[in-house]
C-alpha atoms as a PDB file:
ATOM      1  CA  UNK A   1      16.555   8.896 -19.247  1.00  0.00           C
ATOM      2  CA  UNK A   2      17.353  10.479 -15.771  1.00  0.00           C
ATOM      3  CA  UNK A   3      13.668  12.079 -14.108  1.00  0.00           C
ATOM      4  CA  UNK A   4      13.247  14.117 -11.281  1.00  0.00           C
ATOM      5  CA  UNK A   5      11.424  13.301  -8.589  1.00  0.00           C
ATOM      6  CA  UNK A   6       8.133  15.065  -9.556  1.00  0.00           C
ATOM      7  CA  UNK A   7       8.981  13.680 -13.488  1.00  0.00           C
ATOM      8  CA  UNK A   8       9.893  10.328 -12.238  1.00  0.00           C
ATOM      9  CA  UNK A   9       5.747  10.756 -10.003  1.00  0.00           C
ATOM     10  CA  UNK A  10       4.191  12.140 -13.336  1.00  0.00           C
ATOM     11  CA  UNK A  11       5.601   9.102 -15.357  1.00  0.00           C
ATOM     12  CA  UNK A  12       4.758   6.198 -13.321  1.00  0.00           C
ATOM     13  CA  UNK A  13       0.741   7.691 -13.262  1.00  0.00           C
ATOM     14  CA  UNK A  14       0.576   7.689 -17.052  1.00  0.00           C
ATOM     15  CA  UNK A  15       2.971   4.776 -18.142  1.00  0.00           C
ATOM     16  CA  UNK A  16       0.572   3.128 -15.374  1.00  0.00           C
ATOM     17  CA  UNK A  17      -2.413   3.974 -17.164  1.00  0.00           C
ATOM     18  CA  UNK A  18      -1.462   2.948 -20.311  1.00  0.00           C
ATOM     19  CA  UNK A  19      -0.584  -0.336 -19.286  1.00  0.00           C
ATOM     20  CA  UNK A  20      -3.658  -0.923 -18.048  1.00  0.00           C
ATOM     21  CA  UNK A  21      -5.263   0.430 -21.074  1.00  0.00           C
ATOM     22  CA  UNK A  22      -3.597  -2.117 -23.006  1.00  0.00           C
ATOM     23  CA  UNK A  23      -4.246  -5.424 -20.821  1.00  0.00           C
ATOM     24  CA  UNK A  24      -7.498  -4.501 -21.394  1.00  0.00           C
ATOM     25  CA  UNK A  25      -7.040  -4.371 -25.379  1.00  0.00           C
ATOM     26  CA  UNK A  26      -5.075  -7.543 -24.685  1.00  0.00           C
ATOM     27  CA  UNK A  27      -7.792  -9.359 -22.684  1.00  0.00           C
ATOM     28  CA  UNK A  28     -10.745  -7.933 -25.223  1.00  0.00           C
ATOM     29  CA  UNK A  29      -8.602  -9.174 -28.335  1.00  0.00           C
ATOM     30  CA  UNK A  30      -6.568 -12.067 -27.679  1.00  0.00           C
ATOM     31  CA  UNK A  31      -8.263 -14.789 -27.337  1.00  0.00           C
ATOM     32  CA  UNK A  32      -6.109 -17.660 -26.190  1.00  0.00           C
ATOM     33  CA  UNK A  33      -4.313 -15.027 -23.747  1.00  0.00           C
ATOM     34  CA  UNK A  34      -8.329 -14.471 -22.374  1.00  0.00           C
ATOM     35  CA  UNK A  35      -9.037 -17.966 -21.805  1.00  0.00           C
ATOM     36  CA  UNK A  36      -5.941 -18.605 -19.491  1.00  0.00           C
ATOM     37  CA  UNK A  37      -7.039 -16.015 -18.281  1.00  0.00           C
ATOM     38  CA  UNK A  38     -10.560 -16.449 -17.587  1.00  0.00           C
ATOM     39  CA  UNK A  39      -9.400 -20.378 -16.609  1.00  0.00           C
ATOM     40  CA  UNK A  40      -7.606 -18.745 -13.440  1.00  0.00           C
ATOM     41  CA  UNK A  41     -10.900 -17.838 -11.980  1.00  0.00           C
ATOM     42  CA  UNK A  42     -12.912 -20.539 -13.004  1.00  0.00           C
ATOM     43  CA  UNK A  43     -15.325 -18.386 -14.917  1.00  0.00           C
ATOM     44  CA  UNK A  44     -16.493 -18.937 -18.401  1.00  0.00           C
ATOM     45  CA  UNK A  45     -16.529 -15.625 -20.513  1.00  0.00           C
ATOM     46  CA  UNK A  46     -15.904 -11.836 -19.463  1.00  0.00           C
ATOM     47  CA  UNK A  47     -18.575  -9.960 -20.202  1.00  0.00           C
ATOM     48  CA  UNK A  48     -17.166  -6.453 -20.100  1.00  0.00           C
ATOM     49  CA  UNK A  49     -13.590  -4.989 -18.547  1.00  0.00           C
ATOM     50  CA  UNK A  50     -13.170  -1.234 -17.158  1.00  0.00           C
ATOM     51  CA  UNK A  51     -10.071   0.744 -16.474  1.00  0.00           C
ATOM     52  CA  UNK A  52      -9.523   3.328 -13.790  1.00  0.00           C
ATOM     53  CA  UNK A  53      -8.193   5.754 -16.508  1.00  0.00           C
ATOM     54  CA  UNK A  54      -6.699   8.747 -16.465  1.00  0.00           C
ATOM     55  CA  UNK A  55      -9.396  10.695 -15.288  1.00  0.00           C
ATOM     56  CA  UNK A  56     -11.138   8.732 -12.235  1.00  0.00           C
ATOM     57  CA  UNK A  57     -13.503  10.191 -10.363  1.00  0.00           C
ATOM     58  CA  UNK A  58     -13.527   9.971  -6.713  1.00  0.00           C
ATOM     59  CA  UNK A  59     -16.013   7.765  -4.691  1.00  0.00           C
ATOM     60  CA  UNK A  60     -17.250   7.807  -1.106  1.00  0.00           C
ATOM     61  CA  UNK A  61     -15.097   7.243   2.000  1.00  0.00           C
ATOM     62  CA  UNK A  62     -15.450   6.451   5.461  1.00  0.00           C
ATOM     63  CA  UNK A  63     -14.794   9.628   6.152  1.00  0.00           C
ATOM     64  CA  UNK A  64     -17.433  10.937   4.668  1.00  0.00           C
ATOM     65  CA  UNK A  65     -15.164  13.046   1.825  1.00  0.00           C
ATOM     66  CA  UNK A  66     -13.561  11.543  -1.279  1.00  0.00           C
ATOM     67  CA  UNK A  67     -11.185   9.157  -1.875  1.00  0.00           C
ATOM     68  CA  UNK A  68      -9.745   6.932  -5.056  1.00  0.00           C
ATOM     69  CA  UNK A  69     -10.332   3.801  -5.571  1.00  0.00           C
ATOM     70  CA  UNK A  70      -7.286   0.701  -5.162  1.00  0.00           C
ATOM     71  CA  UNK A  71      -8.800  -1.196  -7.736  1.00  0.00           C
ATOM     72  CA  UNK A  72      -7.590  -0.354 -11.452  1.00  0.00           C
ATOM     73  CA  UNK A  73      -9.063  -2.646 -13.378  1.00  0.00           C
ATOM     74  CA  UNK A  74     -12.965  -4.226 -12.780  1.00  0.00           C
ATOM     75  CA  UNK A  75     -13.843  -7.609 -14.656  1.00  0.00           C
ATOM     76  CA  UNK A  76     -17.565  -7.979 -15.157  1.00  0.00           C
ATOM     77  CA  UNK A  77     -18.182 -12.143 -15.966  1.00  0.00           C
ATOM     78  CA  UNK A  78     -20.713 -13.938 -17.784  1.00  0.00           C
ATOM     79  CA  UNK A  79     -22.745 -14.686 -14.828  1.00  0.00           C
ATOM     80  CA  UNK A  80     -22.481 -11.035 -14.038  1.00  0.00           C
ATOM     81  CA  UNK A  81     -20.143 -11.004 -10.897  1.00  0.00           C
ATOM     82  CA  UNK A  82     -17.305  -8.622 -10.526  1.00  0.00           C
ATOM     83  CA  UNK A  83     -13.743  -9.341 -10.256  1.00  0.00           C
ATOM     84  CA  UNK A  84     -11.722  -5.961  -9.020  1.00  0.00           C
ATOM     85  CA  UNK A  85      -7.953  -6.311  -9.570  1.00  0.00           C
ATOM     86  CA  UNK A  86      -5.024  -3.839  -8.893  1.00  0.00           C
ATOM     87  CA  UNK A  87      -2.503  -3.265 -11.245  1.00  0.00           C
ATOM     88  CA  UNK A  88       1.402  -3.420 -10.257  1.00  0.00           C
ATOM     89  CA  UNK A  89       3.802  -2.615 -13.351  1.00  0.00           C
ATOM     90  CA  UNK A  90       6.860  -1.910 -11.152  1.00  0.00           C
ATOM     91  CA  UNK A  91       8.427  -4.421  -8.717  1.00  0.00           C
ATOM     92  CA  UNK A  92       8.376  -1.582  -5.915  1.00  0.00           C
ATOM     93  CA  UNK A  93       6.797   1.430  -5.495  1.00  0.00           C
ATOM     94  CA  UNK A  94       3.792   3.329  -3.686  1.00  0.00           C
ATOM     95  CA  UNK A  95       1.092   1.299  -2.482  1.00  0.00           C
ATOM     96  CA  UNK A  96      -1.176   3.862  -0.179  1.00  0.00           C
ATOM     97  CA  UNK A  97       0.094   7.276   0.990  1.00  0.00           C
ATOM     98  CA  UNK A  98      -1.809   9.216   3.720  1.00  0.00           C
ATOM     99  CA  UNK A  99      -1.819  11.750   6.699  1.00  0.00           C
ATOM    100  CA  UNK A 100      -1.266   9.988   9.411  1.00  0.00           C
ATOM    101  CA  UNK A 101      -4.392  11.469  11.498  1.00  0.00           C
ATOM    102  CA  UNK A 102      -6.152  10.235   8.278  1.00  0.00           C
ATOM    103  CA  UNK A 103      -4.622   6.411   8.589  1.00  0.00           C
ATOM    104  CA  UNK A 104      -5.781   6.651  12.082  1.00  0.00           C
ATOM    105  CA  UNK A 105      -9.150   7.320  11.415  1.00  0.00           C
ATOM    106  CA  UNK A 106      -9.785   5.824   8.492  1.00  0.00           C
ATOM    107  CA  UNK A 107      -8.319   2.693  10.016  1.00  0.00           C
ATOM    108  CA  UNK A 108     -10.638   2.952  13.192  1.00  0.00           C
ATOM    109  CA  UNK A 109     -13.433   3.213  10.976  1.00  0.00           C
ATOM    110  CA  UNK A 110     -12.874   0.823   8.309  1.00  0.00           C
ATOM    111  CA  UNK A 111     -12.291  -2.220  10.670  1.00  0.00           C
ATOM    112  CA  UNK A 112     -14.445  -1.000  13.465  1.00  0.00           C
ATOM    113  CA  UNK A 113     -11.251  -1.244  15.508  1.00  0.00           C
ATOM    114  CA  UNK A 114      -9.855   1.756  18.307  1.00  0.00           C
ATOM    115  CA  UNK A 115      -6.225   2.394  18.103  1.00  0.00           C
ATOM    116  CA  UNK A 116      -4.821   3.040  21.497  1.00  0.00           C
ATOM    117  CA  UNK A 117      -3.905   6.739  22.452  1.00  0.00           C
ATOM    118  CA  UNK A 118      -0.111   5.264  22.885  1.00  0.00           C
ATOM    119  CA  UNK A 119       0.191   3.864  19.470  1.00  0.00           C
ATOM    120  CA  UNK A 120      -1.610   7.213  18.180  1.00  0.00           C
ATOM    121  CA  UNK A 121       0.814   9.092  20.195  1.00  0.00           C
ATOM    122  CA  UNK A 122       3.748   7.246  18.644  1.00  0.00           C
ATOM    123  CA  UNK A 123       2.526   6.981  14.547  1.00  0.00           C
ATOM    124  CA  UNK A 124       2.347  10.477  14.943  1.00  0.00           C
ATOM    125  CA  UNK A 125       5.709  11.195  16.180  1.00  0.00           C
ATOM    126  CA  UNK A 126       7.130   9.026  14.215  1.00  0.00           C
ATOM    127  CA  UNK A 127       4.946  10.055  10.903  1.00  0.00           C
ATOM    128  CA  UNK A 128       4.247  13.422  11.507  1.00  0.00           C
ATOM    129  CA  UNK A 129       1.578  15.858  13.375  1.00  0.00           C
ATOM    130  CA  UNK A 130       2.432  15.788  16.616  1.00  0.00           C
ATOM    131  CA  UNK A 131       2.176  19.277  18.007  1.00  0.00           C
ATOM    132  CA  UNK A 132       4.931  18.263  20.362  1.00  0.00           C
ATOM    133  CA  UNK A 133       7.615  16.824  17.933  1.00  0.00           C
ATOM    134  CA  UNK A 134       9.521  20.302  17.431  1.00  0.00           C
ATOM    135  CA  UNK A 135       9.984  20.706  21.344  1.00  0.00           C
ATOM    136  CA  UNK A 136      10.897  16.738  21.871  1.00  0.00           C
ATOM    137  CA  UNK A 137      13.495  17.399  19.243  1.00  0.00           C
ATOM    138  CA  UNK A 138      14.938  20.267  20.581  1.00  0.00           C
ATOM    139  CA  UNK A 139      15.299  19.150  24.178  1.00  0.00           C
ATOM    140  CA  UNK A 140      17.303  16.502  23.286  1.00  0.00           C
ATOM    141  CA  UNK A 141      21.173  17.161  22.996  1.00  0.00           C
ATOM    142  CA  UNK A 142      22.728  17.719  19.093  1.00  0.00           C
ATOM    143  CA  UNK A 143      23.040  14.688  17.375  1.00  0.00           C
ATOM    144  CA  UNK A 144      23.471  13.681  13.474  1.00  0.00           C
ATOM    145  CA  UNK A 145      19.975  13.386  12.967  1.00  0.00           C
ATOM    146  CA  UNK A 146      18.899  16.055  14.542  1.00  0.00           C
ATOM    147  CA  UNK A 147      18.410  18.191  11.010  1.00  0.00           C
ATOM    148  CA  UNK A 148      16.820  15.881   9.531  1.00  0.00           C
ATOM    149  CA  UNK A 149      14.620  15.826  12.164  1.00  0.00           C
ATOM    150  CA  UNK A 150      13.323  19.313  12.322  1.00  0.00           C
ATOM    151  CA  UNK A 151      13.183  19.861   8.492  1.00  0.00           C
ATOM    152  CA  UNK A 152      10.854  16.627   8.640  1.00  0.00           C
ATOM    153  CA  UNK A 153       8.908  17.585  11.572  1.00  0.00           C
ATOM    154  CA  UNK A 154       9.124  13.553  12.996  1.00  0.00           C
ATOM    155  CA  UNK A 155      11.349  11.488  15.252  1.00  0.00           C
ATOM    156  CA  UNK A 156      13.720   8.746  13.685  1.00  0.00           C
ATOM    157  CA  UNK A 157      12.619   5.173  15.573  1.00  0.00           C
ATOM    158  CA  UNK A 158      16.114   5.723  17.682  1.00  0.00           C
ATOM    159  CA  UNK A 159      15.085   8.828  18.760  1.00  0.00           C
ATOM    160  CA  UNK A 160      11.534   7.553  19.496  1.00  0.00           C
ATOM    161  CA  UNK A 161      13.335   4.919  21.319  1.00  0.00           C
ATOM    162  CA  UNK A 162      15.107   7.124  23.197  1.00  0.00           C
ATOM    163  CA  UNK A 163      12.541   9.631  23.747  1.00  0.00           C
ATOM    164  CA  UNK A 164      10.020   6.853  24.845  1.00  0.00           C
ATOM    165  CA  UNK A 165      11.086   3.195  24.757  1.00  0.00           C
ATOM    166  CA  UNK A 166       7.622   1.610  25.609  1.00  0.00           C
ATOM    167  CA  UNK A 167       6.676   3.869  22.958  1.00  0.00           C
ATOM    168  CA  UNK A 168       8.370   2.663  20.183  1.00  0.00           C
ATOM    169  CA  UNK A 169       7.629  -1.250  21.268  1.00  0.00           C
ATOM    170  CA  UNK A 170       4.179  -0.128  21.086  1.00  0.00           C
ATOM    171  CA  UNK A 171       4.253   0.973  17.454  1.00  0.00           C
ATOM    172  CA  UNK A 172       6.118  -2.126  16.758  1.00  0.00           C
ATOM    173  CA  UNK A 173       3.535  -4.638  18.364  1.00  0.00           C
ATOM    174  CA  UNK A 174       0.845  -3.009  17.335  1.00  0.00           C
ATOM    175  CA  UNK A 175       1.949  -2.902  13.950  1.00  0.00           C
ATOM    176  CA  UNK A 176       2.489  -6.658  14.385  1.00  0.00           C
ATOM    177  CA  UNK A 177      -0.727  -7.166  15.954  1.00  0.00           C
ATOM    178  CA  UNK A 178      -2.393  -5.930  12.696  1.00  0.00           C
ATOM    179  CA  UNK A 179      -0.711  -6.174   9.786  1.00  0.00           C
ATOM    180  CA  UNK A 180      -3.848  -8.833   8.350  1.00  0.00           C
ATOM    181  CA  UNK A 181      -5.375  -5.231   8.324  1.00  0.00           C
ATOM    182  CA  UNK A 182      -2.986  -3.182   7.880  1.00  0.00           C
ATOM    183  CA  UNK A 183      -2.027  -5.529   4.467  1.00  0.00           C
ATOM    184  CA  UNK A 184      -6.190  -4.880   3.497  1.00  0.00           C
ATOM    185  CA  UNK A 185      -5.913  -1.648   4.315  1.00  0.00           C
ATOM    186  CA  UNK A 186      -2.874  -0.699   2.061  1.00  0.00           C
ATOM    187  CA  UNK A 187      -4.116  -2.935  -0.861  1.00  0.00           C
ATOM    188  CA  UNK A 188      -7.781  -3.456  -1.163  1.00  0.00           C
ATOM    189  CA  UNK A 189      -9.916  -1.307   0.842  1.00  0.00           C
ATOM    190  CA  UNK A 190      -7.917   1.815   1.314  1.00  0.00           C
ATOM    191  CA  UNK A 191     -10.329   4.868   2.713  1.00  0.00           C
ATOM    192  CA  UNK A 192     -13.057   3.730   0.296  1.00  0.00           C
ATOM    193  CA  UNK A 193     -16.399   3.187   1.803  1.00  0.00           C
ATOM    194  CA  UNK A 194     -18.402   0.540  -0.962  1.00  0.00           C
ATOM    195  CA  UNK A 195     -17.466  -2.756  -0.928  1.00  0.00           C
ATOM    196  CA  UNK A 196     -17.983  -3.214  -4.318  1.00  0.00           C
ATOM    197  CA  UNK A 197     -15.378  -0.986  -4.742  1.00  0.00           C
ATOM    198  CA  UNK A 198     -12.734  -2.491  -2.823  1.00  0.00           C
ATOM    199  CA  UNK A 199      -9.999  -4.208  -4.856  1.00  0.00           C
ATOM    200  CA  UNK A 200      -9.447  -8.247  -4.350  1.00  0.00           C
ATOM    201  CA  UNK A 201      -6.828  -9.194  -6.263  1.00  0.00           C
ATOM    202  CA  UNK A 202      -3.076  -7.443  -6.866  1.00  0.00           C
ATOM    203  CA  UNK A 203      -1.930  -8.641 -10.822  1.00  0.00           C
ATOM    204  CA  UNK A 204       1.776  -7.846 -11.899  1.00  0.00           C
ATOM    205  CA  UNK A 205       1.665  -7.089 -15.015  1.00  0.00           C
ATOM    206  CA  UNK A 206       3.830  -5.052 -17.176  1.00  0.00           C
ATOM    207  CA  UNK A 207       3.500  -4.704 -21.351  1.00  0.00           C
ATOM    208  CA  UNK A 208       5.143  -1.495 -21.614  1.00  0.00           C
ATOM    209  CA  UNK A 209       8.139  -3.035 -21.763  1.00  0.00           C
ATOM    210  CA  UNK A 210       9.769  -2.196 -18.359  1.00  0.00           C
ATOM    211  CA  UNK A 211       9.959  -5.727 -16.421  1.00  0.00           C
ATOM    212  CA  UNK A 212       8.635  -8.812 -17.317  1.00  0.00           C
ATOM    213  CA  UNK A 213       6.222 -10.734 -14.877  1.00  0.00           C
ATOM    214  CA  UNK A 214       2.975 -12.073 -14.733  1.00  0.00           C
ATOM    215  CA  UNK A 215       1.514 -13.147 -11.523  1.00  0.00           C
ATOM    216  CA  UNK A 216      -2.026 -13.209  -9.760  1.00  0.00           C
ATOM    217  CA  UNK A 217      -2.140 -12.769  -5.583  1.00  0.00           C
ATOM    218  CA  UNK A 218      -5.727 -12.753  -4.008  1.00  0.00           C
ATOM    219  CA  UNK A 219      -5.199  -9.773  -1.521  1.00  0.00           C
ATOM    220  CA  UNK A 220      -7.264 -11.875   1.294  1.00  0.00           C
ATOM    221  CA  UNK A 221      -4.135 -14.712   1.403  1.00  0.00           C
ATOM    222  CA  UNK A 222      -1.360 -12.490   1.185  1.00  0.00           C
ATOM    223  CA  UNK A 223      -3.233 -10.351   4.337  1.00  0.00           C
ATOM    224  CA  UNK A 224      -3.199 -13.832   5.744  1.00  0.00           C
ATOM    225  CA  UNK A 225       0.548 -14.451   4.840  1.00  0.00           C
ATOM    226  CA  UNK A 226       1.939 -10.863   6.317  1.00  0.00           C
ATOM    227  CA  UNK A 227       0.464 -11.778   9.756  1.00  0.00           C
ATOM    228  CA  UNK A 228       2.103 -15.640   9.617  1.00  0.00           C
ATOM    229  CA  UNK A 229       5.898 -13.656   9.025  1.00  0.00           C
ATOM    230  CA  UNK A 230       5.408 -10.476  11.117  1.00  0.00           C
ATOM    231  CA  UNK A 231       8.720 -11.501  12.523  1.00  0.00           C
ATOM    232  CA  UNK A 232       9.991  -9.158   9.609  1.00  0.00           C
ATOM    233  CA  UNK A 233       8.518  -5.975  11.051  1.00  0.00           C
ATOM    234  CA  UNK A 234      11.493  -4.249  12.608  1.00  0.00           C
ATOM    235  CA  UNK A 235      13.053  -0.566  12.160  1.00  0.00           C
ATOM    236  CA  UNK A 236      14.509   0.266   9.199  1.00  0.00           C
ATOM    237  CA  UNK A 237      18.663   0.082   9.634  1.00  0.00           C
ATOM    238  CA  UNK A 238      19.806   3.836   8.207  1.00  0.00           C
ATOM    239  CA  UNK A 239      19.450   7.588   8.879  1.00  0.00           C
ATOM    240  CA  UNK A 240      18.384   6.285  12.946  1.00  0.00           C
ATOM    241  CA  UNK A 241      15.360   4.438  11.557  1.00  0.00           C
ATOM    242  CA  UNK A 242      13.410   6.211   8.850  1.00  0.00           C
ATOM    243  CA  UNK A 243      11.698   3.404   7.332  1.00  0.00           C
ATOM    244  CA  UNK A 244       9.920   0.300   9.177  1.00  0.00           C
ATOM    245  CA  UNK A 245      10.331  -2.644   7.331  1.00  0.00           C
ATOM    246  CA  UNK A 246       6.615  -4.813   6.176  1.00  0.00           C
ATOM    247  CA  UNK A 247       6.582  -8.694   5.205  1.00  0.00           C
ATOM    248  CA  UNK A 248       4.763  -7.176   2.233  1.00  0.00           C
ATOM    249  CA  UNK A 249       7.415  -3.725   1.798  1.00  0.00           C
ATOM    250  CA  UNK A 250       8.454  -0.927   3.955  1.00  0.00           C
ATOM    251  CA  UNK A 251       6.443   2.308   5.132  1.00  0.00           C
ATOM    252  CA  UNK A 252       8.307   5.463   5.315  1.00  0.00           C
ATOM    253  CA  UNK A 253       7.726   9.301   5.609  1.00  0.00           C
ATOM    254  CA  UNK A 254       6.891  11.274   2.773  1.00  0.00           C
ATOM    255  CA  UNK A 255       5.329  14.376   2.550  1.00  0.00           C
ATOM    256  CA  UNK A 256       4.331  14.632   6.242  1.00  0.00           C
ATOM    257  CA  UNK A 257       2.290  11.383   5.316  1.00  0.00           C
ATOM    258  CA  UNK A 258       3.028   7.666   5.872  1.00  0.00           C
ATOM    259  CA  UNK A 259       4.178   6.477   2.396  1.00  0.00           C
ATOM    260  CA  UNK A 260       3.532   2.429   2.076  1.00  0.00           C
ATOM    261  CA  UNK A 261       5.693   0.806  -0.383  1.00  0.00           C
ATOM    262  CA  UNK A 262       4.806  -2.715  -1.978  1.00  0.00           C
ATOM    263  CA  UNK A 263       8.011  -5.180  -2.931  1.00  0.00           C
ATOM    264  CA  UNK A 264       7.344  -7.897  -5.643  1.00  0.00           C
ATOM    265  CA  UNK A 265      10.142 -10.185  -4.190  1.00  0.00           C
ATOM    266  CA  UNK A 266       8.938  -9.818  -0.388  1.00  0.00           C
ATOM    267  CA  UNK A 267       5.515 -10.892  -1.523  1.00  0.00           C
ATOM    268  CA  UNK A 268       6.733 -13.628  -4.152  1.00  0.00           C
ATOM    269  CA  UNK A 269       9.091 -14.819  -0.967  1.00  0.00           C
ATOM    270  CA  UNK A 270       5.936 -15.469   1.328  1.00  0.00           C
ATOM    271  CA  UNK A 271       3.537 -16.977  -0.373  1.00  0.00           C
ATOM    272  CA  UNK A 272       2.946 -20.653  -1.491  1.00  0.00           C
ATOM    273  CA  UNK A 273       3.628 -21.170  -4.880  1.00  0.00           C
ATOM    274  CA  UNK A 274      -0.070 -22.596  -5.053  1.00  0.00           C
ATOM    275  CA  UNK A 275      -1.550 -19.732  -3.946  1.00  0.00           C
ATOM    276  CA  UNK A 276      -0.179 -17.191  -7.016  1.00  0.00           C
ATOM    277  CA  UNK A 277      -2.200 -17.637 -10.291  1.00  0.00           C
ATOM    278  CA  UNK A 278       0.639 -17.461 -13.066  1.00  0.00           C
END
């Protein structure tokens, strides 16, 4: 069946939903599947599992509004300790999506860590918001990106290049520099303010039918992982650079907001085998 874009969004939410909603049946009613389970995490019983649902309520950010949560499912054990795992059903897809002014701040605030007003200067041309992209864009001679371009409101990575090479190997370092955050920030913690809140764990895990895997990555070692192969952060290859390419995925624009994607096989590919729970 062929979905629109906004279908193909609307979808993914509730086909995600339900297959959370039915891991949880699964864990609650299957025994033997709960005790491999359980034997993972070296815990005895679970005492109670919760979904995200449908209808989640927002919780507290850093920034002092609402935000969602990354974690979809919470495990509460025997020895009442919390286990709070997000749920992947797709190999790829959308991770985190966010205003780029928001990134910045929320990153700033979340690991107590200032972003240079360089790298701000180029995450916003090359995401969005800059109050001087139009007028960059236009002073530079036609090209065939150009279009693109001004419908977007952003600057391809050649054009950043071009526009302001120490620039553009600013975003790059920096991006380099902290991906171990950038990696927490995308997957666990996300704007979200309570630590108890903040998923740990990323399971994939699809029983709707659509793929078939079944692995467990703590978020903490793949963090760990993304900053050992940073070598693979680089500039996407088409369209003059849209994309920049993550050990753990790709981020790209979307929707005036930096759109993070996750990749099952770029993940799979770094870790050590002894690391994934499967």
């Amino acid at each position: 069946m062929e979905r629109n874009r906004s279908e193909g969004w609307k979808h993914a939410k509730i086909s995600g939903h339900d297959n959370e909603e039915i891991l949880k049946k699964l864990l609650l009613s299957d025994n033997a599947y709960a005790q491999t389970f359980i034997h993972k995490f070296k815990k005895n019983s679970i005492k109670t599992i919760s979904a995200s649902g449908l209808k989640e309520h927002g919780i507290e950010s850093v920034l002092n509004d609402s935000t969602k949560a990354k974690a979809d499912i919470s495990i509460e054990w025997n020895d009442d300790k919390k286990t709070l795992i997000s749920i992947k059903k797709s190999r790829s897809g959308q991770v985190f999506l966010i205003k780029t002014s928001r990134f910045i701040d929320g990153f700033e605030k979340q690991y107590n860590r200032s972003i240079s007003k360089d790298v701000k200067k180029a995450l916003m041309l090359f995401f969005g918001e800059d109050e001087e992209t139009i007028k960059i864009i236009n002073n530079r001679d036609s090209h065939k990106n150009k279009q693109y371009e001004l419908r977007k409101s952003r600057l391809t990575f050649e054009s950043l290049t071009l526009y302001n090479l120490e620039l553009a190997n600013l975003l790059i370092l920096w991006l380099k520099e902290n991906i171990m955050e950038i990696t927490d920030y995308c997957f666990a913690k996300g704007l979200v303010k309570n630590k108890d809140n903040w998923a740990e764990f990323i399971w994939y895990k699809n029983l709707i039918g659509e793929d078939d895997f079944d692995e467990i990555i703590q978020i903490e070692k793949l963090s760990k992982k993304c900053y050992e192969n940073k070598q693979f952060i680089e500039p996407g290859k088409q369209g003059g650079g849209t994309t920049i390419q993550l050990p753990f995925g790709f981020v790209q624009w979307h929707q005036s907001s930096m759109q993070f994607h996750h990749n099952y096989e770029k993940i799979i590919s770094i870790m050590n085998k002894s690391d994934i729970y499967n």
